[in-house]
PDB file of N, CA and C in Angstrom:
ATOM      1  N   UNK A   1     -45.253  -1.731  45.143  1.00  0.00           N
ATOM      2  CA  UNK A   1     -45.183  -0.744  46.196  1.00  0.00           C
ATOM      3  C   UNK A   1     -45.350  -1.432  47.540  1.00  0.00           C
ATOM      4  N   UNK A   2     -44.766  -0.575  48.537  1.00  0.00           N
ATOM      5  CA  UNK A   2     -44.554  -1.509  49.404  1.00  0.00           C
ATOM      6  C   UNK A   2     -45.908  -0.977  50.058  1.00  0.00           C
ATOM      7  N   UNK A   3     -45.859  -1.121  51.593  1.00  0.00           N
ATOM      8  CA  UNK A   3     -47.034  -1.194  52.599  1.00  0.00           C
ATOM      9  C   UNK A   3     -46.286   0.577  53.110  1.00  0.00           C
ATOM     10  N   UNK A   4     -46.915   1.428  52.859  1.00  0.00           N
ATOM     11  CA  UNK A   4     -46.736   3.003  53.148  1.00  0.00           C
ATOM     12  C   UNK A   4     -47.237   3.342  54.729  1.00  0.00           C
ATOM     13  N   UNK A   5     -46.323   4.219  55.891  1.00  0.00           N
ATOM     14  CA  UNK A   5     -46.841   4.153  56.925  1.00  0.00           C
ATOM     15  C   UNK A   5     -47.745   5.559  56.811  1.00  0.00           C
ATOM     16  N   UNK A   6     -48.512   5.890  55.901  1.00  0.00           N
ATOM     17  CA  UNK A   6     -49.293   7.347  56.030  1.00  0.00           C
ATOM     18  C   UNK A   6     -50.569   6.381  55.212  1.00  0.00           C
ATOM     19  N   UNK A   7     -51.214   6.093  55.842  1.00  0.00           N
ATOM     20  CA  UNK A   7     -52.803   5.366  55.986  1.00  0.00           C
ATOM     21  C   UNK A   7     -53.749   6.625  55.463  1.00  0.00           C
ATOM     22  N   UNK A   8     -55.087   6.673  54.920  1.00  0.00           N
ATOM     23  CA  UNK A   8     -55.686   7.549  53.998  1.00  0.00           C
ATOM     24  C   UNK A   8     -56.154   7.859  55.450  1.00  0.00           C
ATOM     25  N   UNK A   9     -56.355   8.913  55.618  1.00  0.00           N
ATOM     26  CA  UNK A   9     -56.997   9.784  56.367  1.00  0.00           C
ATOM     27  C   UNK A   9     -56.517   9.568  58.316  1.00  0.00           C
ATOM     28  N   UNK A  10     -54.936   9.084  58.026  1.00  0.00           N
ATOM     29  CA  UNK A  10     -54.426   8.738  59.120  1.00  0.00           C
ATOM     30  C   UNK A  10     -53.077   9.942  59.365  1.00  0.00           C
ATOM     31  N   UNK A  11     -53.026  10.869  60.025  1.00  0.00           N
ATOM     32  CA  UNK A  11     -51.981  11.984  59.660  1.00  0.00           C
ATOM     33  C   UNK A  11     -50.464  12.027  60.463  1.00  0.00           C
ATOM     34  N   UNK A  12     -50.235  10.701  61.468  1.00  0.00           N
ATOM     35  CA  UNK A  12     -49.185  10.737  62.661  1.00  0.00           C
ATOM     36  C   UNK A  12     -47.871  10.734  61.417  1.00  0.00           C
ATOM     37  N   UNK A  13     -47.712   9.880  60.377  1.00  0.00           N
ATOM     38  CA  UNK A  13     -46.571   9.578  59.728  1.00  0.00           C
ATOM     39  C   UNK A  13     -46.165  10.909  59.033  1.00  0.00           C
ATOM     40  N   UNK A  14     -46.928  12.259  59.185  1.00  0.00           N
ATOM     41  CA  UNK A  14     -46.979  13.202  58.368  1.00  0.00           C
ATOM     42  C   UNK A  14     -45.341  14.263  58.753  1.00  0.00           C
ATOM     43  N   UNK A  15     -44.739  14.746  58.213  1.00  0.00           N
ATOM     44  CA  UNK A  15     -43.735  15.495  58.714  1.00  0.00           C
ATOM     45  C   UNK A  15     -44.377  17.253  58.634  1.00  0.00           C
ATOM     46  N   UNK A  16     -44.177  17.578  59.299  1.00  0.00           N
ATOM     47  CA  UNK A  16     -43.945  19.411  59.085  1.00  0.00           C
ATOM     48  C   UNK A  16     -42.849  20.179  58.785  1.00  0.00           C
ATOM     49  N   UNK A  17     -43.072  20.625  57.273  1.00  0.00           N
ATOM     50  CA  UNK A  17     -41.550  21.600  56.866  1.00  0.00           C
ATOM     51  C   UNK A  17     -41.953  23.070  56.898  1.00  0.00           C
ATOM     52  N   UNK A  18     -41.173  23.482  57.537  1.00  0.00           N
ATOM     53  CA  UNK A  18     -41.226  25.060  56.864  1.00  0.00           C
ATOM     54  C   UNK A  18     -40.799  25.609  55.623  1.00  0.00           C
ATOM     55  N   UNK A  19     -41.822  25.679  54.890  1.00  0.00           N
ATOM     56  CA  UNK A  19     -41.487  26.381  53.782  1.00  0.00           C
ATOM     57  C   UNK A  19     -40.440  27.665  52.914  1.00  0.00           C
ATOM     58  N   UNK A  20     -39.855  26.948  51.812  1.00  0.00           N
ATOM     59  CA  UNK A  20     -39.094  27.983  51.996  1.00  0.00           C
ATOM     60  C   UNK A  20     -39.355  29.572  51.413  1.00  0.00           C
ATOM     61  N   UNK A  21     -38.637  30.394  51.274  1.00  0.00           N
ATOM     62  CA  UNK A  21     -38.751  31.515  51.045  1.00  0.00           C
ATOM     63  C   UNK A  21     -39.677  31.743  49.628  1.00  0.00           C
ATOM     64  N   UNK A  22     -39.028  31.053  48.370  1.00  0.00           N
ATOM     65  CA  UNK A  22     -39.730  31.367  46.688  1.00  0.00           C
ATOM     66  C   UNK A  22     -40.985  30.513  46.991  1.00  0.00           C
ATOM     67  N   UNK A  23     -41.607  30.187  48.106  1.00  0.00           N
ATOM     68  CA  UNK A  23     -43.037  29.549  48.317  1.00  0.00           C
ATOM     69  C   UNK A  23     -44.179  30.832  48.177  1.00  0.00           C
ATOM     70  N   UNK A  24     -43.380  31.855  48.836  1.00  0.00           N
ATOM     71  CA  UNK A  24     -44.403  32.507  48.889  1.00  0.00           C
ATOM     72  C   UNK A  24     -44.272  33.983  47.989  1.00  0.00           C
ATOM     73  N   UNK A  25     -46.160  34.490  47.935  1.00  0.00           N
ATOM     74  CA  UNK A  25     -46.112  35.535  46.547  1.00  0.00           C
ATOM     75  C   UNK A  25     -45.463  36.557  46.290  1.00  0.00           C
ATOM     76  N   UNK A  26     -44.727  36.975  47.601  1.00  0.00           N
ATOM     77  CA  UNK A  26     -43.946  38.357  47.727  1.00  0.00           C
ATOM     78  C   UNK A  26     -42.669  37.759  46.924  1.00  0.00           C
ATOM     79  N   UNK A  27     -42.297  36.665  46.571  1.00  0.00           N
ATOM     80  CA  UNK A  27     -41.051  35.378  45.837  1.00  0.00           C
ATOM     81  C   UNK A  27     -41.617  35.271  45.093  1.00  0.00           C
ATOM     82  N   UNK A  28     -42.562  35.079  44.292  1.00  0.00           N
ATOM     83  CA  UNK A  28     -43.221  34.511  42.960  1.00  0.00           C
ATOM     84  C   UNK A  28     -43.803  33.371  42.907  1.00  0.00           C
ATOM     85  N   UNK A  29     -44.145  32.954  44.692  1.00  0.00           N
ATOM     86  CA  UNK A  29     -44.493  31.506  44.608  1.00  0.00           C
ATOM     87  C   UNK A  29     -46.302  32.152  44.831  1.00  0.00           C
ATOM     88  N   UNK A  30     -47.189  31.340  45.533  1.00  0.00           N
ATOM     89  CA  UNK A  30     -48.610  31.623  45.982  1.00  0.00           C
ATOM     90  C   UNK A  30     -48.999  31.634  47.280  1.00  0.00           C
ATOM     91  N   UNK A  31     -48.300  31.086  48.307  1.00  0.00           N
ATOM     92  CA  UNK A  31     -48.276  31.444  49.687  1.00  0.00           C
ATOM     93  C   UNK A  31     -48.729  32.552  50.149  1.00  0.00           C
ATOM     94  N   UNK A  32     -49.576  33.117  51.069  1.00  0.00           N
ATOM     95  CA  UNK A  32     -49.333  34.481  51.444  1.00  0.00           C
ATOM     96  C   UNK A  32     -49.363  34.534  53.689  1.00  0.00           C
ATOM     97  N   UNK A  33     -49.989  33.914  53.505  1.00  0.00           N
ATOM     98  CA  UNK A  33     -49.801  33.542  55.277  1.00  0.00           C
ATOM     99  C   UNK A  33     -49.569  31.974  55.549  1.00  0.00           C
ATOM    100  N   UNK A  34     -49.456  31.252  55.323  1.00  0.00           N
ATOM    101  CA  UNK A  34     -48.945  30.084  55.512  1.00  0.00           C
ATOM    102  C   UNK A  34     -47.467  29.813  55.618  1.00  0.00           C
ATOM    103  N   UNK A  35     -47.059  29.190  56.568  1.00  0.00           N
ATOM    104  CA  UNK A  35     -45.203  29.053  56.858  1.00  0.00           C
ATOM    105  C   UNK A  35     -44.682  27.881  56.666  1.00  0.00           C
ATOM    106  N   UNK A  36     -45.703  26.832  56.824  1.00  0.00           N
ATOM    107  CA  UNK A  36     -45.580  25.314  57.038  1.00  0.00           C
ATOM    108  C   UNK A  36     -46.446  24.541  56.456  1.00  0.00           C
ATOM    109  N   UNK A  37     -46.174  23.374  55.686  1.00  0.00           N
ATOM    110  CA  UNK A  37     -46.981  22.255  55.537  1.00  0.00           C
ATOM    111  C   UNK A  37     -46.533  21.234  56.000  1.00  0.00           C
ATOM    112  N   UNK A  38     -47.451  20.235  55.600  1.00  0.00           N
ATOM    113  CA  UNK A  38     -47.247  19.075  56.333  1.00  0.00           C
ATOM    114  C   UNK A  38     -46.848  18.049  54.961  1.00  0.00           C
ATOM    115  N   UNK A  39     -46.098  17.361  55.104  1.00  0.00           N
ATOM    116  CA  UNK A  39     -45.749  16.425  53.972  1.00  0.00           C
ATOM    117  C   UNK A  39     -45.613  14.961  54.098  1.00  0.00           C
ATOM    118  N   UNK A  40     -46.250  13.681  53.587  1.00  0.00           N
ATOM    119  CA  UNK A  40     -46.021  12.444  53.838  1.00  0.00           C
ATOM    120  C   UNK A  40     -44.828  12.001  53.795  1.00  0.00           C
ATOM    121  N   UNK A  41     -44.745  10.857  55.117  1.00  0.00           N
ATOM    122  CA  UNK A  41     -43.328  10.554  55.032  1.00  0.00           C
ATOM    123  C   UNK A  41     -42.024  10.259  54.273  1.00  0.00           C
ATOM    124  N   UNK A  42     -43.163   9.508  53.081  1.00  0.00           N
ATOM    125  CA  UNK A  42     -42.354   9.083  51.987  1.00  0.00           C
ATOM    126  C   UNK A  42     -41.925  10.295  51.115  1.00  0.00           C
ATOM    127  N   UNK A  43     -42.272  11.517  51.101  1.00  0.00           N
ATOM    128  CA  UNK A  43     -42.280  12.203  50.116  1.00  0.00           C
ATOM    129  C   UNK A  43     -41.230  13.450  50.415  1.00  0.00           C
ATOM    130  N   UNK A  44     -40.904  13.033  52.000  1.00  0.00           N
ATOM    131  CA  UNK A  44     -39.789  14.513  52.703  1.00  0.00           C
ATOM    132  C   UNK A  44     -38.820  14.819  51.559  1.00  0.00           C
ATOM    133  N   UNK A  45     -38.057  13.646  51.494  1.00  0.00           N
ATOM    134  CA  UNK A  45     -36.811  14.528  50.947  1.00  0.00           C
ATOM    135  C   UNK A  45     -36.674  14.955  49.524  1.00  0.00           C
ATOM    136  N   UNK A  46     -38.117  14.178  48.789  1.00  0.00           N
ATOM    137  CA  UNK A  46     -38.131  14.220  47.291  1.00  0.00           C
ATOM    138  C   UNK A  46     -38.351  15.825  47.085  1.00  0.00           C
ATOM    139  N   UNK A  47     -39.637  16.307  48.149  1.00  0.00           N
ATOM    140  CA  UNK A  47     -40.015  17.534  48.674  1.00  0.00           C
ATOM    141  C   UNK A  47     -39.174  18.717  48.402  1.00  0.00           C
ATOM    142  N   UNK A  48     -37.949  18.165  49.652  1.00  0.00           N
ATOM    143  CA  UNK A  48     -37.020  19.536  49.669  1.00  0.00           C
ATOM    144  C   UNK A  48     -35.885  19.527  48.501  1.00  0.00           C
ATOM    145  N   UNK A  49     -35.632  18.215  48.089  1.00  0.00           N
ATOM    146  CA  UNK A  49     -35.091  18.508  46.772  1.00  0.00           C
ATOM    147  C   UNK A  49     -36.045  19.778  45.751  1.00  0.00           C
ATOM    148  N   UNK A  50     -36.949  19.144  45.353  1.00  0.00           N
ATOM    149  CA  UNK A  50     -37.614  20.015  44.332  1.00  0.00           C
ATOM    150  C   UNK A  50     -37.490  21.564  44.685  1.00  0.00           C
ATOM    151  N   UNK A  51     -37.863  21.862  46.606  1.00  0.00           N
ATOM    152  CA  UNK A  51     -37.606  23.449  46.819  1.00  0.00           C
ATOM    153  C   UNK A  51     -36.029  23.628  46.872  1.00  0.00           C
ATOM    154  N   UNK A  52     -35.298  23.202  46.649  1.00  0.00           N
ATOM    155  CA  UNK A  52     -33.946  23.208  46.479  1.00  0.00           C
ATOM    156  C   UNK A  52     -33.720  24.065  44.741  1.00  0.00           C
ATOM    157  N   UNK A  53     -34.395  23.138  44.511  1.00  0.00           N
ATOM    158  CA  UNK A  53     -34.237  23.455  43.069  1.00  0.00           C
ATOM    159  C   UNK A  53     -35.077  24.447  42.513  1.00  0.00           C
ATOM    160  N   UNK A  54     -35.718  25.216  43.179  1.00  0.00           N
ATOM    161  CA  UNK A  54     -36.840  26.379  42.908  1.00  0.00           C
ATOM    162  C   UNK A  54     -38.032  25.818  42.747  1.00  0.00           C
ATOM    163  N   UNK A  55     -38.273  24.627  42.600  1.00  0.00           N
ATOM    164  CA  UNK A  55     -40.049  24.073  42.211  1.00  0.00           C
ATOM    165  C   UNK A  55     -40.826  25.006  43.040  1.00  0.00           C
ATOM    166  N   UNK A  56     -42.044  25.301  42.437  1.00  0.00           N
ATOM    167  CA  UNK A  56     -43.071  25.859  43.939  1.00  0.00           C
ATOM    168  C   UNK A  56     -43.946  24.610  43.270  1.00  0.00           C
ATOM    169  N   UNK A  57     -44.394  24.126  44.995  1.00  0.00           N
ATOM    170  CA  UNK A  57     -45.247  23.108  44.985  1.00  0.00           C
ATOM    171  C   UNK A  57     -45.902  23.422  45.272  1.00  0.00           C
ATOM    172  N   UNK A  58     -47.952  22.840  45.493  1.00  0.00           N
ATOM    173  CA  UNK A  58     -48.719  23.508  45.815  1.00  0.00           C
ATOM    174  C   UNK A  58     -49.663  22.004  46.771  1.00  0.00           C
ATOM    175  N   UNK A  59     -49.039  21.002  46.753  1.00  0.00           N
ATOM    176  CA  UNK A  59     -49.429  19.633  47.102  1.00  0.00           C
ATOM    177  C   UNK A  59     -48.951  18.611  47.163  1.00  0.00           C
ATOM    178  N   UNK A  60     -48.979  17.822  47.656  1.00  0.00           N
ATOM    179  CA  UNK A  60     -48.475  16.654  46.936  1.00  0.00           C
ATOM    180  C   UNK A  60     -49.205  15.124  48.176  1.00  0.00           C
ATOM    181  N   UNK A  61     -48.996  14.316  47.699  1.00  0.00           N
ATOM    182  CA  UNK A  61     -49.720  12.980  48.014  1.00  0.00           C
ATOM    183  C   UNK A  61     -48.876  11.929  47.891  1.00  0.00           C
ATOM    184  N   UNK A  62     -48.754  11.026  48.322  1.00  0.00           N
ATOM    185  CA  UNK A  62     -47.648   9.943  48.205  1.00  0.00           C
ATOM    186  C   UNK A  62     -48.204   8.342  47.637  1.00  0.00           C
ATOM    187  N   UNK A  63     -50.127   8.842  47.414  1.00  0.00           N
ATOM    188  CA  UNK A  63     -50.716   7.416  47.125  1.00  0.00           C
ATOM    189  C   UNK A  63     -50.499   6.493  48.209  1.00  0.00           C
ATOM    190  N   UNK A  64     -49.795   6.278  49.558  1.00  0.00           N
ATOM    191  CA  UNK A  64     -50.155   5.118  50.442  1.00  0.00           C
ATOM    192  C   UNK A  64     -50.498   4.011  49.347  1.00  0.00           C
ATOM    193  N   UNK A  65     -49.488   3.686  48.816  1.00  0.00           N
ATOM    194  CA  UNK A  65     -49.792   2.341  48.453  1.00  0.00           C
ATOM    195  C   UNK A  65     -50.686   1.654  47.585  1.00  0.00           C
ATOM    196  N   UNK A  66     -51.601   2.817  47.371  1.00  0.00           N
ATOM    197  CA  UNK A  66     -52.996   2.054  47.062  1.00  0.00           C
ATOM    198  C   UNK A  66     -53.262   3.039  46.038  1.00  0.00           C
ATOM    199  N   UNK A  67     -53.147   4.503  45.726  1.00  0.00           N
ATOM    200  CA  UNK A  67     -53.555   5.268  44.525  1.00  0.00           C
ATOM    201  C   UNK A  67     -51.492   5.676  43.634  1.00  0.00           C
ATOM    202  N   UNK A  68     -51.944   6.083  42.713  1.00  0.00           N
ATOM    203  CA  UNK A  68     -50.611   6.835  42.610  1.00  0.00           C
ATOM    204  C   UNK A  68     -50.585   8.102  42.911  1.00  0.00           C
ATOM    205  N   UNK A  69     -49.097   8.566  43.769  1.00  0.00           N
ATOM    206  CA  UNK A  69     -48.547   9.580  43.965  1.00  0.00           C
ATOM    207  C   UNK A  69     -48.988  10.593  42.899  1.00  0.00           C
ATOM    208  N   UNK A  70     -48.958  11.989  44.088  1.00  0.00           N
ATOM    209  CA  UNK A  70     -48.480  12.953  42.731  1.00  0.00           C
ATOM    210  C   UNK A  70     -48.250  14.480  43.574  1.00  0.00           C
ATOM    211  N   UNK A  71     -47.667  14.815  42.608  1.00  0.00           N
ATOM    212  CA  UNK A  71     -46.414  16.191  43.262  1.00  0.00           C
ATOM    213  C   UNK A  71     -47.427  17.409  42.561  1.00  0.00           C
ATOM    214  N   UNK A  72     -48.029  18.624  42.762  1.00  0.00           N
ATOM    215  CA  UNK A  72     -48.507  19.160  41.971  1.00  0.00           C
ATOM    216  C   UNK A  72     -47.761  21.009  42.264  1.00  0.00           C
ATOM    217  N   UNK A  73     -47.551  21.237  41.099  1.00  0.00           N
ATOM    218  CA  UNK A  73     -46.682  22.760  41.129  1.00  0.00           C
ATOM    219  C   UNK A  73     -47.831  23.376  40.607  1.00  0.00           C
ATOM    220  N   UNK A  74     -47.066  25.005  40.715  1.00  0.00           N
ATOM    221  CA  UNK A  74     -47.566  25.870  39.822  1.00  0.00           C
ATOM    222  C   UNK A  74     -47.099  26.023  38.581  1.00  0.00           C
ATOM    223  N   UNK A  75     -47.577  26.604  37.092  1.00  0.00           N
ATOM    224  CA  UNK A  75     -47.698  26.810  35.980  1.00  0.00           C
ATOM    225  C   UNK A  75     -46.160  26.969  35.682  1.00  0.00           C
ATOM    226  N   UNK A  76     -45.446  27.658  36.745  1.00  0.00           N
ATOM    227  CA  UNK A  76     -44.194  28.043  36.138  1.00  0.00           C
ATOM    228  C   UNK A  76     -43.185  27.207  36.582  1.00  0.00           C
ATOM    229  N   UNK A  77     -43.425  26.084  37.105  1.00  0.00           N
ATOM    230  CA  UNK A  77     -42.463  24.987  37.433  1.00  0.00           C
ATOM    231  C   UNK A  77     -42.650  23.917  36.510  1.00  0.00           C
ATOM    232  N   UNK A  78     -43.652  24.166  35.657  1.00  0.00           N
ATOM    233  CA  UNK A  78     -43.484  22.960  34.546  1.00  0.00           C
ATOM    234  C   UNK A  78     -42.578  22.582  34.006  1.00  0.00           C
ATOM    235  N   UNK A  79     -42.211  23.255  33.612  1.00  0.00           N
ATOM    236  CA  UNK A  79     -40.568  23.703  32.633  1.00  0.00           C
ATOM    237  C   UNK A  79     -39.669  22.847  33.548  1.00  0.00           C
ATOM    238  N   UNK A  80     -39.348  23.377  34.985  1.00  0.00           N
ATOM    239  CA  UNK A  80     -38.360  23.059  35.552  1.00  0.00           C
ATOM    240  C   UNK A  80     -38.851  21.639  36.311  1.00  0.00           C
ATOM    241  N   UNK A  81     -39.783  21.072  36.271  1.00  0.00           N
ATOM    242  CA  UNK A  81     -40.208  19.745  36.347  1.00  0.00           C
ATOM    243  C   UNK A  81     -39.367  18.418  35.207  1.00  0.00           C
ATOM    244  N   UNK A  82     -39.712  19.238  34.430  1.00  0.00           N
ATOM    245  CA  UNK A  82     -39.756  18.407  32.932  1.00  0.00           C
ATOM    246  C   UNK A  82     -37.844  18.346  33.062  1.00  0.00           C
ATOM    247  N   UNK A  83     -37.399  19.352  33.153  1.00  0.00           N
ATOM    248  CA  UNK A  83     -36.395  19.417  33.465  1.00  0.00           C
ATOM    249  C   UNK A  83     -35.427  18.751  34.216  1.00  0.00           C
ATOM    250  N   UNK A  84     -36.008  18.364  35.077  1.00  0.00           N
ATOM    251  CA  UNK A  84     -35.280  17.591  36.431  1.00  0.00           C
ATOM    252  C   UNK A  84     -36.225  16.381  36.245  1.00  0.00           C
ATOM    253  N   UNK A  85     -36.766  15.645  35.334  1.00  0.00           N
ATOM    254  CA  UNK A  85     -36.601  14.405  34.606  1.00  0.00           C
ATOM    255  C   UNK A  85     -38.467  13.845  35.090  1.00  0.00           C
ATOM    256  N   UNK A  86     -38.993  14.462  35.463  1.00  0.00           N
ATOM    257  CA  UNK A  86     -39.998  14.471  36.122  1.00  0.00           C
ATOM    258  C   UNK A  86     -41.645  13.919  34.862  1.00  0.00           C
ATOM    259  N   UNK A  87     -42.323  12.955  35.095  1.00  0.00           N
ATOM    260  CA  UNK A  87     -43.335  12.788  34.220  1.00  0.00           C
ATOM    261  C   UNK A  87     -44.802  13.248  34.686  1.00  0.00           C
ATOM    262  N   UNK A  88     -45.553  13.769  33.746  1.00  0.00           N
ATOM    263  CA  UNK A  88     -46.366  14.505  33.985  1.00  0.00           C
ATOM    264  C   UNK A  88     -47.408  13.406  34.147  1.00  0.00           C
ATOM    265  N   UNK A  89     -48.682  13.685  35.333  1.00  0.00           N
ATOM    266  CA  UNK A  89     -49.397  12.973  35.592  1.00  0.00           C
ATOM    267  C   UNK A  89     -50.602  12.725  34.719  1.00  0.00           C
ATOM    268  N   UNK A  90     -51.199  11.960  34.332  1.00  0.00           N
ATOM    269  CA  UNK A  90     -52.156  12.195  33.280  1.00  0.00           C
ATOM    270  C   UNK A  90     -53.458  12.358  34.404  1.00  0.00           C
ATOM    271  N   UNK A  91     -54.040  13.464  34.522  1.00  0.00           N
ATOM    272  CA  UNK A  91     -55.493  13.699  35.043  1.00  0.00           C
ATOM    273  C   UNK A  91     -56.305  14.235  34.155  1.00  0.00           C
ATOM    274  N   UNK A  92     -57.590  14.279  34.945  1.00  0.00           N
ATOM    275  CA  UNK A  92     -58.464  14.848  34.044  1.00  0.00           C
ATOM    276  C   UNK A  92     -58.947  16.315  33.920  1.00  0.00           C
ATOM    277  N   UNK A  93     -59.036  17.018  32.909  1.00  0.00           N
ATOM    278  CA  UNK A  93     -58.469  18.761  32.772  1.00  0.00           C
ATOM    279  C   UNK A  93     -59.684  19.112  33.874  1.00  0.00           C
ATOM    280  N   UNK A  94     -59.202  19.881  34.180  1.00  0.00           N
ATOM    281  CA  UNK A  94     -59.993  20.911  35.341  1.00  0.00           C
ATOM    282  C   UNK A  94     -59.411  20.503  36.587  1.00  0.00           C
ATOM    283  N   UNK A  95     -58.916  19.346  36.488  1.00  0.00           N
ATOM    284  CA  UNK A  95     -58.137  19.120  37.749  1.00  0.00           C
ATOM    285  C   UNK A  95     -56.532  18.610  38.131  1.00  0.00           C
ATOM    286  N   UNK A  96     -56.097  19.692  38.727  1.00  0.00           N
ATOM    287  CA  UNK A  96     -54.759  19.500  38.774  1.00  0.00           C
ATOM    288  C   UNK A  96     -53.665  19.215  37.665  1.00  0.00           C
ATOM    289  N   UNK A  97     -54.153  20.227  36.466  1.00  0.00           N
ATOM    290  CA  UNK A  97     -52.980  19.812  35.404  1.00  0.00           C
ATOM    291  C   UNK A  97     -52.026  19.486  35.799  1.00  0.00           C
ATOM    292  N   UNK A  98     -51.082  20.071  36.666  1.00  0.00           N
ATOM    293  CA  UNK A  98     -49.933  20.655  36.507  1.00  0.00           C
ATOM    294  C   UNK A  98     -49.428  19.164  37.832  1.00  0.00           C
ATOM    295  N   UNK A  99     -50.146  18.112  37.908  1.00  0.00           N
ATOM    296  CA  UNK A  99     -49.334  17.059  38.838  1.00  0.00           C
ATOM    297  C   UNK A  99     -48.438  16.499  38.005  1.00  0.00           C
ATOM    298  N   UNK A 100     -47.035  15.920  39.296  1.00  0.00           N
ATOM    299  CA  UNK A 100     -46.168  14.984  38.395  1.00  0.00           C
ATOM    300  C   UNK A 100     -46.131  13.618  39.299  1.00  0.00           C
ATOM    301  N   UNK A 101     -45.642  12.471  38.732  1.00  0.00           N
ATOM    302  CA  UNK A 101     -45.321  11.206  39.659  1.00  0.00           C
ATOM    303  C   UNK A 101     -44.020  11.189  40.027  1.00  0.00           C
ATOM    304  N   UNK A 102     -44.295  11.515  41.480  1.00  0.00           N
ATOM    305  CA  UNK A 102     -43.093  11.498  42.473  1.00  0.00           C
ATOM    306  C   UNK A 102     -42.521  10.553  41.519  1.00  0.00           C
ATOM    307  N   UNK A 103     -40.961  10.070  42.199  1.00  0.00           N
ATOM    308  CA  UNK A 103     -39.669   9.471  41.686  1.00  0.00           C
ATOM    309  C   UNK A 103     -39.602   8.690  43.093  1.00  0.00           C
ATOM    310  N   UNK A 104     -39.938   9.021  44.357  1.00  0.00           N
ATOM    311  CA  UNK A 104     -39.824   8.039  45.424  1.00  0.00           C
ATOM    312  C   UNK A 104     -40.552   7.283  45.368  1.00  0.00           C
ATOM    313  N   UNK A 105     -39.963   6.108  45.807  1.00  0.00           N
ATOM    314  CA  UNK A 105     -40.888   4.682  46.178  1.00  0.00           C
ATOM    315  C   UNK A 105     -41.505   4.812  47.715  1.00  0.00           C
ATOM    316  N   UNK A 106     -42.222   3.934  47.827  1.00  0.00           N
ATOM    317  CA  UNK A 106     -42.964   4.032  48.991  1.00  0.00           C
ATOM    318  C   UNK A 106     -42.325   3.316  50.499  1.00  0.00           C
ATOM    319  N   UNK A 107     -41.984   3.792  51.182  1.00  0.00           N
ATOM    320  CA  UNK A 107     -41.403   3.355  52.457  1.00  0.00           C
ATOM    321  C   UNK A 107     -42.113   1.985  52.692  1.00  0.00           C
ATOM    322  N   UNK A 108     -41.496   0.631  53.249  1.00  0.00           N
ATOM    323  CA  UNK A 108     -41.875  -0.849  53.200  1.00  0.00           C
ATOM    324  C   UNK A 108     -42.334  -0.736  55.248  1.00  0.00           C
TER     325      UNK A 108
END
């Protein structure tokens, strides 16, 4: 992995997307006042692919280099994770079942 420009607790490299519509609960996603997140650089376009494809995401992290990545949905995007070729993160239960390891590499 290369040298990632989003530093742990450093937020300038961060992008802001507006979320799309199936994000939120009135759609079947969990949103209910929130419009926007913020997403690491490395992780933009992997991002809007997945809301492209209906994923609802609920997080995600890019590891900077130093931890591994991970994409985390809700319960009903598993399916369509697994689907779109995606490997499930191994954590420990109570926390964050439902992460996967991004597919992007880390910006050099």
């Amino acid at each position: 992995m290369g040298k990632c420009p989003n530093e742990f607790g450093i937020y300038d490299s961060m992008v802001t997307l507006i979320m799309p519509s199936h994000l939120f609960k009135k759609n079947g996603g969990i949103y209910v006042e929130k419009s926007m997140c913020d997403i690491d650089l490395c992780l933009v376009d992997e991002i809007k692919f997945l809301w492209e494809n209906g994923v609802v995401t609920t997080g995600s992290c890019c590891g900077h280099g130093i931890n591994q990545g991970m994409i985390n949905v809700t319960e009903s995007s598993v399916d369509l994770m697994f689907k779109l070729g995606y490997e499930l993160l191994n954590v420990p239960k109570g926390c964050c079942e439902n992460s996967f390891i991004p597919k992007t590499k880390h910006l050099i």
